[in-house]
Protein backbone atom coordinates (compact mmCIF):
# COMPACT_ATOMS: atom_id res chain seq x y z
CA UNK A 1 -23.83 17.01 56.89
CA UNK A 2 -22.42 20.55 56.79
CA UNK A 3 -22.84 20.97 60.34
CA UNK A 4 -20.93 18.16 61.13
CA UNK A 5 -18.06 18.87 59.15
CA UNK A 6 -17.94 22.41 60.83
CA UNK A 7 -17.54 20.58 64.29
CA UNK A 8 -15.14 18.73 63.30
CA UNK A 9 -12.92 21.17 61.32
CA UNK A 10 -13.22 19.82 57.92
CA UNK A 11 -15.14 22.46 56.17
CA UNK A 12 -15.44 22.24 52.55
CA UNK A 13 -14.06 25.00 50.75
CA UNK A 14 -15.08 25.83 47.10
CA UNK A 15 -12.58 25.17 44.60
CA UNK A 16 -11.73 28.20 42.70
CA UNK A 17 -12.20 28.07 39.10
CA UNK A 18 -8.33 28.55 36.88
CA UNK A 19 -9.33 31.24 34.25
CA UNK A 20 -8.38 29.87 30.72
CA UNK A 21 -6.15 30.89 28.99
CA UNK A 22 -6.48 30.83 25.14
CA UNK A 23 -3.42 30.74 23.01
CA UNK A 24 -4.01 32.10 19.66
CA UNK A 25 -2.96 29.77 17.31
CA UNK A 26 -0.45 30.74 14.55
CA UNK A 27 -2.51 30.17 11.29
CA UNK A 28 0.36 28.34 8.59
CA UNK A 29 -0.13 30.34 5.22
CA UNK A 30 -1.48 27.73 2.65
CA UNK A 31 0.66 27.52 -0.29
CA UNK A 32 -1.20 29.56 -3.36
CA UNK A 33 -2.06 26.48 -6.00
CA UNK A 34 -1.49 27.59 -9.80
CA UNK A 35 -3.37 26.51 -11.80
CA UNK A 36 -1.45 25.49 -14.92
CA UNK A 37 -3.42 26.40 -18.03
CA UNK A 38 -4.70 23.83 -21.14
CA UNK A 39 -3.23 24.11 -24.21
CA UNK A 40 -5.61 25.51 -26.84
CA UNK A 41 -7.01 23.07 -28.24
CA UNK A 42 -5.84 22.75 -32.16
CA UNK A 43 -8.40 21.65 -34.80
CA UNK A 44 -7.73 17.80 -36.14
CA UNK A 45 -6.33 18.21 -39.50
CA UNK A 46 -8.52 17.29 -41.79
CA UNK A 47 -7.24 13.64 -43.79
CA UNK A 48 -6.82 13.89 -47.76
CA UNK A 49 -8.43 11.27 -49.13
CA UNK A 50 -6.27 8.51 -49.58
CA UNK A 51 -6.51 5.35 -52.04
CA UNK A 52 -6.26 2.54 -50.20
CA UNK A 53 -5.78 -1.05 -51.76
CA UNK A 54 -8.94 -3.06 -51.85
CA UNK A 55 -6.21 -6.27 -51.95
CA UNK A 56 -4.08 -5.30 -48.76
CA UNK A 57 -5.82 -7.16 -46.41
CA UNK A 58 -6.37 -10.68 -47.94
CA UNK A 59 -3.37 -10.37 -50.06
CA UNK A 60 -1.54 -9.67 -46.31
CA UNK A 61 -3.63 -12.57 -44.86
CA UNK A 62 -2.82 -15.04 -47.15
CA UNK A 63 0.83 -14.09 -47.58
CA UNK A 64 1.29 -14.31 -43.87
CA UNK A 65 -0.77 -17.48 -43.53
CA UNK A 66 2.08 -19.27 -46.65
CA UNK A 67 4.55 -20.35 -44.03
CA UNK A 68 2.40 -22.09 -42.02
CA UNK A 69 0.87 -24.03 -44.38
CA UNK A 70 3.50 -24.77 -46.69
CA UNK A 71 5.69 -25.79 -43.70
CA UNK A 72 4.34 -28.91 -43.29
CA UNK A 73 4.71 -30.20 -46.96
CA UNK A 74 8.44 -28.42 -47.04
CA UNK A 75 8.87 -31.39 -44.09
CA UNK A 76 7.05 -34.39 -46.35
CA UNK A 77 9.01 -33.58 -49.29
CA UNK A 78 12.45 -33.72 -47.35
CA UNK A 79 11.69 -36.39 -45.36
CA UNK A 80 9.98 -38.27 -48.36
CA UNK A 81 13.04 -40.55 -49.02
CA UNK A 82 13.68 -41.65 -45.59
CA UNK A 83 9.97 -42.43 -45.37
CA UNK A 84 9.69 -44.82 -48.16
CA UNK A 85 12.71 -46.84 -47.64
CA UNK A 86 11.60 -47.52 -44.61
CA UNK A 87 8.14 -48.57 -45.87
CA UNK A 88 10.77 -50.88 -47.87
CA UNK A 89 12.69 -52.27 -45.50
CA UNK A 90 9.56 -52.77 -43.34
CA UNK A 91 7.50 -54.64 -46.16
CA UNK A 92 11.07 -56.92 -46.96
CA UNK A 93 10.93 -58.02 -42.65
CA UNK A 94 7.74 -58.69 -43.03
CA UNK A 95 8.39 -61.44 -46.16
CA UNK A 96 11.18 -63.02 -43.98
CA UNK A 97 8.36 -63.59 -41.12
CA UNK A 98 5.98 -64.76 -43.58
CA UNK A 99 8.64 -67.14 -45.70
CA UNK A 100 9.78 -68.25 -41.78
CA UNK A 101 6.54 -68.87 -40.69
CA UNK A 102 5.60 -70.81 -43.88
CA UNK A 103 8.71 -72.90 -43.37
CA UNK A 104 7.15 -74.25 -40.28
């Protein structure tokens, strides 16, 4: 195939190589990281005994538990009038159905 190409004119000439060319890169300085340092650590105080109420809890329980139960019977006793006049009045229709009925 090489002899043909010489006949003809074409020869095939070996490409020459392009040296490469290294560029040195510029190395960025890394920032220098500090560190900061712990506080020392201070020993926990040590807690005085103190006297603590053997009634705080249930004495806070039930004192914050009153409104909500006494509440409801706060409402019964304001409302207790109302209530049984209408039980009245309701008890008085029903003796005009029963006297109109019986009139029949």
């Amino acid at each position: 195939a090489e002899a043909a190409a010489k006949k003809k004119g074409k020869a095939k000439k070996p490409k020459a190589e392009k040296p490469k060319v290294e560029k040195p890169k510029a190395e960025k300085p890394k920032p220098a990281l500090s560190v900061p340092s712990l506080p020392a650590k201070r020993p926990a105080p040590s807690k005085a005994p103190v006297d603590a109420d053997a009634n705080a809890g249930p004495v806070g329980v039930a004192l914050g538990a009153a409104p909500l139960v006494a509440a409801p019977f706060v409402a019964l006793a304001a409302t207790r009038g109302t209530l049984q006049r209408t039980q009245a009045r309701r008890a008085q229709i029903q003796k005009e159905i029963d006297d109109f009925e019986a009139a029949r």
